[in-house]
C-alpha atoms as a PDB file:
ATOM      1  CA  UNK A   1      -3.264   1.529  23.442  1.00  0.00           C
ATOM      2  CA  UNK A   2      -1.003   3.488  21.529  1.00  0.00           C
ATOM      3  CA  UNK A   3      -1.968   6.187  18.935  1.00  0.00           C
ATOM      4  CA  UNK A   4      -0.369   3.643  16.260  1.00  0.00           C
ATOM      5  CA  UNK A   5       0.488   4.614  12.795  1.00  0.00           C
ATOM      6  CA  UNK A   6      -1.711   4.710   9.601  1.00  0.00           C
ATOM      7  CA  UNK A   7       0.082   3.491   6.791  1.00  0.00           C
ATOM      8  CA  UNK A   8      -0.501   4.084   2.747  1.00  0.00           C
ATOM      9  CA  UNK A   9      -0.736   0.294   1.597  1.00  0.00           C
ATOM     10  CA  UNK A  10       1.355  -0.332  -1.312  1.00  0.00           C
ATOM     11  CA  UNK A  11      -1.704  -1.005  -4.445  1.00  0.00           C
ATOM     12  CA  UNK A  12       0.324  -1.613  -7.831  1.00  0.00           C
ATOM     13  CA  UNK A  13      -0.826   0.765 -10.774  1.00  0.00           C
ATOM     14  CA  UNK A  14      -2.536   3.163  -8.122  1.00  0.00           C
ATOM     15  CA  UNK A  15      -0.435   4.299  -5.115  1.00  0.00           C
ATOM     16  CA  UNK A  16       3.007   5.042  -7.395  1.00  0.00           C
ATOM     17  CA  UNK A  17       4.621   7.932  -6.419  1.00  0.00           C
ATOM     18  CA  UNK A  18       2.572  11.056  -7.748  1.00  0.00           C
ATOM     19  CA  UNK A  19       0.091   9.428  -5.108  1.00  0.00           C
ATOM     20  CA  UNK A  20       2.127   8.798  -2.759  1.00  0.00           C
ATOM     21  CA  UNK A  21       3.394  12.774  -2.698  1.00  0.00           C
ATOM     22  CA  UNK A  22      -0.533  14.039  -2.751  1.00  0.00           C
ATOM     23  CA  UNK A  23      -1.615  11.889  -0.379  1.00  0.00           C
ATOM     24  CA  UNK A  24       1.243  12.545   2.150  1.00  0.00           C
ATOM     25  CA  UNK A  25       0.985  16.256   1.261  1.00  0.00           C
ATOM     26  CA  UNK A  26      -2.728  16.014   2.230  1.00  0.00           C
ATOM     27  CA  UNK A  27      -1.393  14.862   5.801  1.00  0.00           C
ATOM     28  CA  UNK A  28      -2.454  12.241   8.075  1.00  0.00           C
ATOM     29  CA  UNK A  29      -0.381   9.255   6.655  1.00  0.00           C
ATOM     30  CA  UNK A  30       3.064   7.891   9.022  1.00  0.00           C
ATOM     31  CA  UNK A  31       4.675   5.426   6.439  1.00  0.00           C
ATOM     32  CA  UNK A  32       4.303   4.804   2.677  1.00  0.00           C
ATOM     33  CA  UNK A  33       5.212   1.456   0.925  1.00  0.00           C
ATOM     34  CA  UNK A  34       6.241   1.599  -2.827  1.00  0.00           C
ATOM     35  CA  UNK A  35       4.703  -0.505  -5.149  1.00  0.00           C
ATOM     36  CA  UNK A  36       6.204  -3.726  -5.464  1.00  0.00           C
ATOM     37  CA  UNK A  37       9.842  -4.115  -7.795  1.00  0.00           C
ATOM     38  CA  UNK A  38       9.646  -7.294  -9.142  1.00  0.00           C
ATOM     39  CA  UNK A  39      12.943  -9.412  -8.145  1.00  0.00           C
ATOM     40  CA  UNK A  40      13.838 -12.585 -10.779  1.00  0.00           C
ATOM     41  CA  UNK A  41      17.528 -13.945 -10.118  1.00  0.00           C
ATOM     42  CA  UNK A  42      19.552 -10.803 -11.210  1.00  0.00           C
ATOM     43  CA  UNK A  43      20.630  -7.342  -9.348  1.00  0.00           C
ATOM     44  CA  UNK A  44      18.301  -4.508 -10.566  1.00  0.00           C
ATOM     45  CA  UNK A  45      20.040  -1.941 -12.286  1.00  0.00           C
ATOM     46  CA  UNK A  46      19.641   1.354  -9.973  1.00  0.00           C
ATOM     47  CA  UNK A  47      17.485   3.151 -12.277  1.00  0.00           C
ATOM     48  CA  UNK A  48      14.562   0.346 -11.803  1.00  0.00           C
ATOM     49  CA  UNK A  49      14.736   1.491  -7.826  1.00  0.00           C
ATOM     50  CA  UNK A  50      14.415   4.938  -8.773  1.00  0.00           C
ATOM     51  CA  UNK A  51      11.605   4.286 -10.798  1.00  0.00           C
ATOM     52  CA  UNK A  52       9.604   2.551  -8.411  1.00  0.00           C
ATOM     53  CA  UNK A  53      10.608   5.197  -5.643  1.00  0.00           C
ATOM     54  CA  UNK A  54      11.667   8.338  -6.989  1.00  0.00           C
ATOM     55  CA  UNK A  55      11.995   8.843  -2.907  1.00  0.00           C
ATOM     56  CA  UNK A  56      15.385   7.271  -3.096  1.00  0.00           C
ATOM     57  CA  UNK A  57      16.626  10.311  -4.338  1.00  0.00           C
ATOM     58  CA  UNK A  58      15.186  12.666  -1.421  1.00  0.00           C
ATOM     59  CA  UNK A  59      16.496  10.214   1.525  1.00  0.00           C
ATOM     60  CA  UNK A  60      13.861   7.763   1.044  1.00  0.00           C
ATOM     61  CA  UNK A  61      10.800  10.340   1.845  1.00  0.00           C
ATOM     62  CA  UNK A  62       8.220  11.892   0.012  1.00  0.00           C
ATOM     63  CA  UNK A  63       8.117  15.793  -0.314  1.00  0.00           C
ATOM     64  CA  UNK A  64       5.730  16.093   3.030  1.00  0.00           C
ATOM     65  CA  UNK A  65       8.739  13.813   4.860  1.00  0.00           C
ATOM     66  CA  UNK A  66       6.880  10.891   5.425  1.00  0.00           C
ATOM     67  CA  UNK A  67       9.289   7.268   4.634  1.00  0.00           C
ATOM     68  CA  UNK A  68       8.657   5.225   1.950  1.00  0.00           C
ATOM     69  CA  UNK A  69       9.144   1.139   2.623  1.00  0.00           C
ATOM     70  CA  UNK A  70      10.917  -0.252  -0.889  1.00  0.00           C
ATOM     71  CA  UNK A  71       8.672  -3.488  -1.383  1.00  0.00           C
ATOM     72  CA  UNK A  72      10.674  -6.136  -3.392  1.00  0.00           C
ATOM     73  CA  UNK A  73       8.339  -9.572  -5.142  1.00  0.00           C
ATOM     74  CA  UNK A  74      10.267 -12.752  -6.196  1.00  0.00           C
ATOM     75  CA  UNK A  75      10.795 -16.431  -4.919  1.00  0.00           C
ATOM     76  CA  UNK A  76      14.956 -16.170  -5.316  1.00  0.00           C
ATOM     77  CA  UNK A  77      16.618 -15.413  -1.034  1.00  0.00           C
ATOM     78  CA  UNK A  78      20.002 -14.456  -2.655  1.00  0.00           C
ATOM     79  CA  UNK A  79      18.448 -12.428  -5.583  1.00  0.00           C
ATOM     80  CA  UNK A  80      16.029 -10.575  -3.244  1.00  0.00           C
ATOM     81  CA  UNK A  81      18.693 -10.211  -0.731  1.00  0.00           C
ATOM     82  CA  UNK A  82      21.284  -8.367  -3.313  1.00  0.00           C
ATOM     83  CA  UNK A  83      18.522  -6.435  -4.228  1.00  0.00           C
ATOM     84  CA  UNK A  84      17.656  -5.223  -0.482  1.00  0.00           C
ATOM     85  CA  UNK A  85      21.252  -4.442  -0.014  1.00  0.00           C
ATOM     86  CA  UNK A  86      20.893  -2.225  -2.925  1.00  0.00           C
ATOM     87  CA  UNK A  87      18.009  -0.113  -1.702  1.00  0.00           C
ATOM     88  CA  UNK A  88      19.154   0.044   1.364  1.00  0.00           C
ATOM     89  CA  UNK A  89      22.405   1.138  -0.230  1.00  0.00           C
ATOM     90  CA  UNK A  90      20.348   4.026  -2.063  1.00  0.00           C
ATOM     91  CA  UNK A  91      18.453   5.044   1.015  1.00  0.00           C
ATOM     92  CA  UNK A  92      15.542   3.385   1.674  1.00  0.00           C
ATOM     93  CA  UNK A  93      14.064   3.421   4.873  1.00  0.00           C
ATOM     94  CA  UNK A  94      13.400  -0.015   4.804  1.00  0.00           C
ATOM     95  CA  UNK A  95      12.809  -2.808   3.056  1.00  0.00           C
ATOM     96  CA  UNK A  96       9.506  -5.090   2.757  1.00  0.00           C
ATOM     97  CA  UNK A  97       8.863  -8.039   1.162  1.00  0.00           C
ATOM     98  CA  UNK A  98       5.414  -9.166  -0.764  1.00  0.00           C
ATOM     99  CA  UNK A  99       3.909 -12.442   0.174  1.00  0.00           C
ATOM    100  CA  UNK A 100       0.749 -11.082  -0.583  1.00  0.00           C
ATOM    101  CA  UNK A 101       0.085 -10.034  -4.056  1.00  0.00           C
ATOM    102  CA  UNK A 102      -3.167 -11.856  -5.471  1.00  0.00           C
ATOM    103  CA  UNK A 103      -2.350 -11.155  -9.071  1.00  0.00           C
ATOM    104  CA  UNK A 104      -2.608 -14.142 -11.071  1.00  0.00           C
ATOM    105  CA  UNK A 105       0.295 -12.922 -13.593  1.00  0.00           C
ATOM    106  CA  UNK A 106       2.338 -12.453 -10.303  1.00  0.00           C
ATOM    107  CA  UNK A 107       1.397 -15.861  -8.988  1.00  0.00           C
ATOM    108  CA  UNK A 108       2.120 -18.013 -12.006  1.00  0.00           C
ATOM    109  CA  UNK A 109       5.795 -16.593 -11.736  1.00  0.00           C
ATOM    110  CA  UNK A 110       5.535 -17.604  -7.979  1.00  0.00           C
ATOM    111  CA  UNK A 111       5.508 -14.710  -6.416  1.00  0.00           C
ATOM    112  CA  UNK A 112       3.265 -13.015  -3.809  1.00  0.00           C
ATOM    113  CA  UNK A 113       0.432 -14.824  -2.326  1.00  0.00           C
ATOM    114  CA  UNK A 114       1.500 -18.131  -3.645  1.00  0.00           C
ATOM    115  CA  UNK A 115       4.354 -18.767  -1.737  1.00  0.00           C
ATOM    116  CA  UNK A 116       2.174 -18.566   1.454  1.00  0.00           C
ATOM    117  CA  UNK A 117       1.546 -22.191   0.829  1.00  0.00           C
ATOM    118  CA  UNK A 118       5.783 -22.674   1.596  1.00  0.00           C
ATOM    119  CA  UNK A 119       6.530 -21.116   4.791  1.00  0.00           C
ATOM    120  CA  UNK A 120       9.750 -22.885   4.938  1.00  0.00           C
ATOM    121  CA  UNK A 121      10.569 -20.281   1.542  1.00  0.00           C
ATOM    122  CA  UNK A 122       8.867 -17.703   3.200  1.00  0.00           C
ATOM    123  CA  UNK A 123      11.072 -18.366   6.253  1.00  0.00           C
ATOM    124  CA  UNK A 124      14.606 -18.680   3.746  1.00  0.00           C
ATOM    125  CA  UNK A 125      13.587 -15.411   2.257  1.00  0.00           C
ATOM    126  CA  UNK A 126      12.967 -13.011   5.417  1.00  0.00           C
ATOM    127  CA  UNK A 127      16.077 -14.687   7.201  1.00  0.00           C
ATOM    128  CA  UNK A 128      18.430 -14.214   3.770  1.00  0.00           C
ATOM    129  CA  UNK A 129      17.596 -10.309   3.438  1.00  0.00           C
ATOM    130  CA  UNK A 130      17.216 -10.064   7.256  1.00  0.00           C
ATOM    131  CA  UNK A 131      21.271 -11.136   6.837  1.00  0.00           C
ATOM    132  CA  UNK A 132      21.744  -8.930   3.790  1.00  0.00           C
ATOM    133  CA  UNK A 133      20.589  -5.991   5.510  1.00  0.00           C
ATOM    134  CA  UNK A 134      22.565  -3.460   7.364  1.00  0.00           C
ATOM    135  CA  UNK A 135      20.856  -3.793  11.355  1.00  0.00           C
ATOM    136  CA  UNK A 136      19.369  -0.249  11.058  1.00  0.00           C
ATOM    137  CA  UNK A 137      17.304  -1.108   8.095  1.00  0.00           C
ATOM    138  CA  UNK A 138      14.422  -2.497   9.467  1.00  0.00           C
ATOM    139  CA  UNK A 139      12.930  -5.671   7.166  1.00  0.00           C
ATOM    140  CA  UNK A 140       9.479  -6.177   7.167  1.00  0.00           C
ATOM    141  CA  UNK A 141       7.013  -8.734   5.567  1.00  0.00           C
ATOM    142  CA  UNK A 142       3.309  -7.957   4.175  1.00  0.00           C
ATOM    143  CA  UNK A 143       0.712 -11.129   3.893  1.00  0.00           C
ATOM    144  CA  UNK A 144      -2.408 -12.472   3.647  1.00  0.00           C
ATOM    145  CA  UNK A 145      -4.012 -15.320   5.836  1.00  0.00           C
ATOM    146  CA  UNK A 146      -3.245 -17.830   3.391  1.00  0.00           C
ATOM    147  CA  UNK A 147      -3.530 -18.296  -0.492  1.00  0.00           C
ATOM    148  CA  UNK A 148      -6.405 -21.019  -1.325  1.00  0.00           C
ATOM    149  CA  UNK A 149      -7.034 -21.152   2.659  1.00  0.00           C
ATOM    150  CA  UNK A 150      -5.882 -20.234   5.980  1.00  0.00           C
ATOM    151  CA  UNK A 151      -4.659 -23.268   6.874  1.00  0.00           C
ATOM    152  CA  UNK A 152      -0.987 -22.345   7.167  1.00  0.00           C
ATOM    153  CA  UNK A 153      -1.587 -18.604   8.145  1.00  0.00           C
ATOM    154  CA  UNK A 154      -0.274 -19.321  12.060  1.00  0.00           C
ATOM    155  CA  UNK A 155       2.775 -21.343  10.606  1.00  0.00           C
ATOM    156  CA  UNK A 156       3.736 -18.185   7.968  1.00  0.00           C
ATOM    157  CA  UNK A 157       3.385 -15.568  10.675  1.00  0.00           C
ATOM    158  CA  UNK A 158       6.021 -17.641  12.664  1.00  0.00           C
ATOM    159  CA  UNK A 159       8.200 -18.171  10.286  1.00  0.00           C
ATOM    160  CA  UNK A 160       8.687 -14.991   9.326  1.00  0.00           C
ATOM    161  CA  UNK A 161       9.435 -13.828  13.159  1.00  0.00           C
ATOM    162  CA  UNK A 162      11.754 -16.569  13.526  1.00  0.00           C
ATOM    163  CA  UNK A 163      13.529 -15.363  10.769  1.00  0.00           C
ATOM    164  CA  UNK A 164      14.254 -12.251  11.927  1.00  0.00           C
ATOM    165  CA  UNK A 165      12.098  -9.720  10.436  1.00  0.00           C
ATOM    166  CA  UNK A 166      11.271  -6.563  12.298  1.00  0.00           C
ATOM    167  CA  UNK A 167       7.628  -6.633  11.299  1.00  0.00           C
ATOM    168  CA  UNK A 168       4.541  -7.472   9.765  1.00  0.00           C
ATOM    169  CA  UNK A 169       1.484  -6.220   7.915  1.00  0.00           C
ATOM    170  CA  UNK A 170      -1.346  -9.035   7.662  1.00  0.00           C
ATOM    171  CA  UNK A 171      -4.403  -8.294   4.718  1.00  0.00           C
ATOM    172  CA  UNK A 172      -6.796 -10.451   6.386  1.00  0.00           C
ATOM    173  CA  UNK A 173      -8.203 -12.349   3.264  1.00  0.00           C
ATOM    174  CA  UNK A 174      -6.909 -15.161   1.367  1.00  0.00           C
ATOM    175  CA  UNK A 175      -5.868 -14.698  -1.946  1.00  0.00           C
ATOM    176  CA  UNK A 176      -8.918 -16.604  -3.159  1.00  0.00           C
ATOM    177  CA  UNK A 177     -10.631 -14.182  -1.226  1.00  0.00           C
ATOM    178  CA  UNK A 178      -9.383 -11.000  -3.029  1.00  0.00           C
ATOM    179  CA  UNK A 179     -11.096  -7.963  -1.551  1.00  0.00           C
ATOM    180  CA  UNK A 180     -14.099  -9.304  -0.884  1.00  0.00           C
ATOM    181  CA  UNK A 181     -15.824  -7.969   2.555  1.00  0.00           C
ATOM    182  CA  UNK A 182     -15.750  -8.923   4.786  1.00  0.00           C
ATOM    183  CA  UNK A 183     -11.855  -8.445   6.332  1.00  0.00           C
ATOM    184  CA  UNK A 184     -10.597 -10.942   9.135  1.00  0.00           C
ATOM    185  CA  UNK A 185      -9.742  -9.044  11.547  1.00  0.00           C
ATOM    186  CA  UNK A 186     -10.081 -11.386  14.203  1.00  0.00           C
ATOM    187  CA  UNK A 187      -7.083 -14.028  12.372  1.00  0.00           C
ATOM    188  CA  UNK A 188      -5.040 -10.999  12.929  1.00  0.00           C
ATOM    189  CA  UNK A 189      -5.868 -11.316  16.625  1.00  0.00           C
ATOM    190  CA  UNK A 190      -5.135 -14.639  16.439  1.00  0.00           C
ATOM    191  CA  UNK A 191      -1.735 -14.402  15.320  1.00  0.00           C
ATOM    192  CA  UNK A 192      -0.650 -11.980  17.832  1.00  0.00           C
ATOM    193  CA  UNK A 193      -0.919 -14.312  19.692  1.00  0.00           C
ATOM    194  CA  UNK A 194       1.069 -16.518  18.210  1.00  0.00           C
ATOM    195  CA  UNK A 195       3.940 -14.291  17.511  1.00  0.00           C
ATOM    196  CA  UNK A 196       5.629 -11.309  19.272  1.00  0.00           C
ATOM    197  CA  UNK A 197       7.001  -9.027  16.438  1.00  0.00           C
ATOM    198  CA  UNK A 198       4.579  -5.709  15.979  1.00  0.00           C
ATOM    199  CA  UNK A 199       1.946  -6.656  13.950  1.00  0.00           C
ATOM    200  CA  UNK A 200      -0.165  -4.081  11.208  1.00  0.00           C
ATOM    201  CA  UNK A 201      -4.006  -4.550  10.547  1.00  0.00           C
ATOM    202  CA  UNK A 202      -4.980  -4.640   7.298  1.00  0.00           C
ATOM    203  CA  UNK A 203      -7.879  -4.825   5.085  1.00  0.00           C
ATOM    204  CA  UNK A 204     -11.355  -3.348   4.483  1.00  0.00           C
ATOM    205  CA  UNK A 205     -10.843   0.295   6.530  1.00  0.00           C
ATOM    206  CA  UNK A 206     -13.166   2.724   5.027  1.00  0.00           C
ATOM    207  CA  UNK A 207     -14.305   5.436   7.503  1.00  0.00           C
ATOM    208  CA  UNK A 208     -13.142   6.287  11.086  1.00  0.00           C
ATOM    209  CA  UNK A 209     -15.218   3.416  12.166  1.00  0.00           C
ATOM    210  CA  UNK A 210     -13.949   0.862  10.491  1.00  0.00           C
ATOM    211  CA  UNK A 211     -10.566   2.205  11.814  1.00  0.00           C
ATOM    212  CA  UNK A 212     -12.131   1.925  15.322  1.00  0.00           C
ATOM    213  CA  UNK A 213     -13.321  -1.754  14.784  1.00  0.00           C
ATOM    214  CA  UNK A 214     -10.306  -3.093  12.882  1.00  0.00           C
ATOM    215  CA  UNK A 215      -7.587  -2.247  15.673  1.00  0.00           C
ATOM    216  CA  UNK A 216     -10.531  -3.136  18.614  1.00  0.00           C
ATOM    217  CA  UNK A 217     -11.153  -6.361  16.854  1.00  0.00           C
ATOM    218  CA  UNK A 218      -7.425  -7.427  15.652  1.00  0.00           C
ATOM    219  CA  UNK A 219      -5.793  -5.513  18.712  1.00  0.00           C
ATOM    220  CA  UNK A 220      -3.058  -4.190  16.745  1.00  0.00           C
ATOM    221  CA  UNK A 221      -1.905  -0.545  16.939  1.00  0.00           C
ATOM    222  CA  UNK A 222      -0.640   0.406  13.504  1.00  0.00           C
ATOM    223  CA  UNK A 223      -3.667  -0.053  10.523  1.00  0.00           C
ATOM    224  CA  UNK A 224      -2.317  -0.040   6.932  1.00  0.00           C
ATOM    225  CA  UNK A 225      -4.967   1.692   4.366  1.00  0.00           C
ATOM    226  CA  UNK A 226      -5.114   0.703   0.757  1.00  0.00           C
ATOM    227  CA  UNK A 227      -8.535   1.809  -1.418  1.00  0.00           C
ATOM    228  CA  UNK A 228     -10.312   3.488   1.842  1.00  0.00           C
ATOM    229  CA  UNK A 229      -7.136   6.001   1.262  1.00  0.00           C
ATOM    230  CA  UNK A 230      -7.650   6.353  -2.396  1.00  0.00           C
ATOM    231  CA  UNK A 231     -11.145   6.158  -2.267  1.00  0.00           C
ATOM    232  CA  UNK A 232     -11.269   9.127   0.510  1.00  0.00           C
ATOM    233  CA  UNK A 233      -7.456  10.449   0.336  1.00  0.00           C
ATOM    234  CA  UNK A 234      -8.785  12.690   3.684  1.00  0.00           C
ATOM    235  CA  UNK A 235      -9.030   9.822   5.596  1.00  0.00           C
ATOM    236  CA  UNK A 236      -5.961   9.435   7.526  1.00  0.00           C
ATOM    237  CA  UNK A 237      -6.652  13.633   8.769  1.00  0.00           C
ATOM    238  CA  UNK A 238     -10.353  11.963   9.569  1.00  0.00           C
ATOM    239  CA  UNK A 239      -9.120   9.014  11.533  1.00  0.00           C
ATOM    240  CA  UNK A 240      -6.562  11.440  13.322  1.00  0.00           C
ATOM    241  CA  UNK A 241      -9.056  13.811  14.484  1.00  0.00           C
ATOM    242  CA  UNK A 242     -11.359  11.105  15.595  1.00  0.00           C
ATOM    243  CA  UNK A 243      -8.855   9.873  17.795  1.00  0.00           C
ATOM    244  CA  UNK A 244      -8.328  12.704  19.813  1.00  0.00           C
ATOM    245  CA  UNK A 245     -12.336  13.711  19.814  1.00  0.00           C
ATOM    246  CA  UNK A 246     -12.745  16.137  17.713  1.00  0.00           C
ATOM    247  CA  UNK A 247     -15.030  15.936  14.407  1.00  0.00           C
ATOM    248  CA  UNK A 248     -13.837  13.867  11.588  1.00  0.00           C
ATOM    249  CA  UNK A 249     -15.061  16.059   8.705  1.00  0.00           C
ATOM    250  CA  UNK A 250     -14.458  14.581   4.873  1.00  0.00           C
ATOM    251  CA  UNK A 251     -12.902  17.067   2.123  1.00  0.00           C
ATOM    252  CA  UNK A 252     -15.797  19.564   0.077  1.00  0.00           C
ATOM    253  CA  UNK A 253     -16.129  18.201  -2.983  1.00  0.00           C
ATOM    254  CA  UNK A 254     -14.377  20.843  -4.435  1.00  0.00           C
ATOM    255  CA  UNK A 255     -11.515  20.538  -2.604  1.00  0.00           C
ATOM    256  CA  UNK A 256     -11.356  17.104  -3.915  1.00  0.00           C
ATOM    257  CA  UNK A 257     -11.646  18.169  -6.981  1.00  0.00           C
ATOM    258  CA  UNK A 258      -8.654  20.537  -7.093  1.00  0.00           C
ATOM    259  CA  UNK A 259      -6.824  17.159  -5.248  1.00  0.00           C
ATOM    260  CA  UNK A 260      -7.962  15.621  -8.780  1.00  0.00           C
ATOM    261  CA  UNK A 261      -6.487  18.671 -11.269  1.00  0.00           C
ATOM    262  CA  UNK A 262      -3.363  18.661  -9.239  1.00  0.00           C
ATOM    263  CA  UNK A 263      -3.096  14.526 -10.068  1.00  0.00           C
ATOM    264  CA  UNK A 264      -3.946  15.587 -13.500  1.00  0.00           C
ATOM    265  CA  UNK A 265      -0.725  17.792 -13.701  1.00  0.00           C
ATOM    266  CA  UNK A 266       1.537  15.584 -12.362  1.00  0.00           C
ATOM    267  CA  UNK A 267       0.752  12.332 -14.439  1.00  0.00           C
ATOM    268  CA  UNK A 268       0.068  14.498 -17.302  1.00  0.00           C
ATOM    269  CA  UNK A 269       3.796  15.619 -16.568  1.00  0.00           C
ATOM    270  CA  UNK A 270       5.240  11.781 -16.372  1.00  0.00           C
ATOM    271  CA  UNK A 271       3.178   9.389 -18.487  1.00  0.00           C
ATOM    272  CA  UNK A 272       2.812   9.162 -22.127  1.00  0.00           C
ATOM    273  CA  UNK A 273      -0.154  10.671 -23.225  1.00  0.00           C
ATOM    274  CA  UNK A 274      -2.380   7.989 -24.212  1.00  0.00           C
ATOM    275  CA  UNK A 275      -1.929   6.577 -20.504  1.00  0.00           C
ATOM    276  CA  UNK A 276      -3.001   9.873 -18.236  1.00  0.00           C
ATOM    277  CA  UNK A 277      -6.814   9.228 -19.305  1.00  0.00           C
ATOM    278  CA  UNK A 278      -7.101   6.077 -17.588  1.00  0.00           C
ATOM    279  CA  UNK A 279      -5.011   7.153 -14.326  1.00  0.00           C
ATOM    280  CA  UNK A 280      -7.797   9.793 -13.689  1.00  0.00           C
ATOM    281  CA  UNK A 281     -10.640   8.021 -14.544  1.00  0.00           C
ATOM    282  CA  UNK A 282      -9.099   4.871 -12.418  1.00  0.00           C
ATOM    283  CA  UNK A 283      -8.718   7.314  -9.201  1.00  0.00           C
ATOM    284  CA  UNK A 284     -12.408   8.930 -10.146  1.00  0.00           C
ATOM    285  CA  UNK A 285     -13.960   5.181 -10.281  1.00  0.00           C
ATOM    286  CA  UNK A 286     -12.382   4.485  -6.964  1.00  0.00           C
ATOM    287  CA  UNK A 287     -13.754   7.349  -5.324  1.00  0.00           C
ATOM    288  CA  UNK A 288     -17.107   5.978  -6.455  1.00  0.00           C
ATOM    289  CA  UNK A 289     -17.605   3.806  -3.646  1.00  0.00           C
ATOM    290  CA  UNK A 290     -17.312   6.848  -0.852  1.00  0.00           C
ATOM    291  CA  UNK A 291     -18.786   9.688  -2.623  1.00  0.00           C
ATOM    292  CA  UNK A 292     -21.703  10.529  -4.950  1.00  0.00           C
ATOM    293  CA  UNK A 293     -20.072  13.188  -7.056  1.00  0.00           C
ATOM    294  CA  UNK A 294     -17.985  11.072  -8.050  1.00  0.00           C
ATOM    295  CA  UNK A 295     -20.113   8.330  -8.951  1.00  0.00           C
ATOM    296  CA  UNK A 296     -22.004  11.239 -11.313  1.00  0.00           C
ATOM    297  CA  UNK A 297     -18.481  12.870 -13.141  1.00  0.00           C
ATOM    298  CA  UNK A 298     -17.012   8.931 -13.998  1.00  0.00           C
ATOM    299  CA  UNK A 299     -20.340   8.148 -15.661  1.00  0.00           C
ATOM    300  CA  UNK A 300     -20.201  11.846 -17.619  1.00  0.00           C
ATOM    301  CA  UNK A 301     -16.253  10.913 -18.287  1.00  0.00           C
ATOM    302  CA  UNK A 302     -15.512   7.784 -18.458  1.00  0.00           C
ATOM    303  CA  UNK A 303     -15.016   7.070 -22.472  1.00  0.00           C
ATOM    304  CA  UNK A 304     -12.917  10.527 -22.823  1.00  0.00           C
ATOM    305  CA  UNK A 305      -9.782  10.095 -24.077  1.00  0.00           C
ATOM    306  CA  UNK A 306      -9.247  13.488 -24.990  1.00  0.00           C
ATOM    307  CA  UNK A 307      -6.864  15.155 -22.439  1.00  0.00           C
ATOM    308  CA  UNK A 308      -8.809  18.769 -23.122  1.00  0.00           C
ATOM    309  CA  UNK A 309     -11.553  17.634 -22.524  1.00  0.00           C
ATOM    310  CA  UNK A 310     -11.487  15.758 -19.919  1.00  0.00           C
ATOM    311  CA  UNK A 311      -9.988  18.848 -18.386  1.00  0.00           C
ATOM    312  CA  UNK A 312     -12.216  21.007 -18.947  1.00  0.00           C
ATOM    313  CA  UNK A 313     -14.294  18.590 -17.357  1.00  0.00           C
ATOM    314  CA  UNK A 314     -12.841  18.524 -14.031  1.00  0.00           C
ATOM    315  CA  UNK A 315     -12.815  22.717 -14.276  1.00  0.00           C
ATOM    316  CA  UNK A 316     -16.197  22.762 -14.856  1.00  0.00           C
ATOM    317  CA  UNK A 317     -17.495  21.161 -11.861  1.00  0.00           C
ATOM    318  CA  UNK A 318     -15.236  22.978  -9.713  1.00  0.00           C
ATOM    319  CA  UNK A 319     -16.448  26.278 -11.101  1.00  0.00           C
ATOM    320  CA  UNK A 320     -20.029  25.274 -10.883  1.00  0.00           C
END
């Protein structure tokens, strides 16, 4: 089996592109994909690209030169398609579209995990960008095994390879199954089967293990990484190492720390205040799961709002 790639799931409100650049910068990460830019029936003025991927404007990379996917979310073939000739127009990499987004806002405006219950529309979409898009722009699709069930998961795998797109990442949960463990892995393996475009595992990776497991179980090469990246930003180095036999060794907590004051600089530089509180206590909380330390600092921080001193916070434990 191939090496494969590990891949920085898009997560909207988390992996934007301060994240993106720290994480890549940390190393061990092949692709990134933006959060998703929501697509109604109109062409997206190019400043709304370049929000969502300030990339565009380095060649569709981050500063560490790792390529970041443009994700587009809508229900419209010849809106998203316009729109996919425009970020491919502006550099990106490549383009992805979201038929997996469980957000119930997201749904009710049918998008994301909801169309999974009409692959024919899944199948209209993929083939109308797949048109759109220059050749050398790869298109690729990310979705879940179903929305309510997986009854139709086989039947939306297929219809996006018979529509032309050049691959596809599968979270293996329903919608209705959110993020709840466990991932299944073994659908992916399924579908392979089914289908013969590359395929990328995804869902419920948390430590080198679960790395090991996920691509044993769903046989796929490439593994896309969502919270176990967030939660442990050192993971794809960990998973890397691990590969080739050597030790896996997660970040000092001081070194995670300083990961956590450099965030702090950035969003401080690019969000309104009374916003950077809640970015660094939402990236703290997430840690929570992976590391004791942070369990301890969110319940010493988590009702600052005062930018000072939450600071001064963060300095203090990594001069202690």
């Amino acid at each position: 089996m191939d090496q494969g790639k590990i891949i920085l799931a898009p997560m909207e409100g988390v992996v934007d592109y301060t994240m993106r650049k720290l994480v890549t910068e940390l190393g061990g990460v092949d692709l990134c994909v933006t959060e998703f830019i929501r697509v109604t029936e109109q062409l997206l003025p190019r400043k709304e690209f370049l929000k969502h991927a300030p990339e565009l404007y380095e060649g569709g990379r981050t500063s560490a030169a790792i390529p970041v996917a443009v994700q587009l979310l809508g229900s419209d073939p010849e809106a998203l398609a316009m729109n996919a000739i425009r970020a491919a127009r502006m550099g990106a990499p490549s383009v992805d579209l979201n038929f997996g987004c469980p957000s119930k806002t997201v749904n009710k405006s049918r998008g994301g995990a909801v169309l999974l219950d009409e692959p024919n529309l899944i199948h209209d979409i993929v083939k109308t960008v797949r048109v759109a898009v220059p050749d050398k722009v790869p298109v690729t699709a990310k979705m879940r095994l179903g929305n309510k069930d997986k009854t139709l998961a086989f039947e939306n795998a297929v219809a996006i390879e018979e529509a032309g797109a050049n691959g596809l990442a599968i979270h293996a949960r329903t919608k209705v199954e959110g993020y709840k463990p466990p991932a299944h892995w073994e659908w992916i393996a399924r579908i392979k089967e089914q289908v013969n475009l590359p395929i990328v595992a995804n869902g419920e990776v948390w430590t080198c293990e679960d790395y090991r497991r996920c691509r044993d179980i769903s046989g796929c090469e490439d593994v896309m990484i969502g919270r176990g990246l967030i939660a442990r930003p050192e993971l794809g180095l960990m998973i890397k190492a691990d590969r080739i036999g050597e030790q896996a060794t997660a970040a000092a907590w001081h070194e995670v720390l300083k990961l956590l004051l450099h965030y702090f600089d950035h969003v401080e530089a690019k969000l309104p205040a009374r916003y950077v509180h809640g970015r660094i206590k939402q990236w703290i909380n997430m840690m929570r799961p992976q590391r004791e330390e942070a369990e301890a600092l969110f319940a010493e921080i988590k009702v600052i709002k005062d930018l000072t001193l939450l600071r001064s916070y963060l300095v203090e434990q990594l001069e202690a």
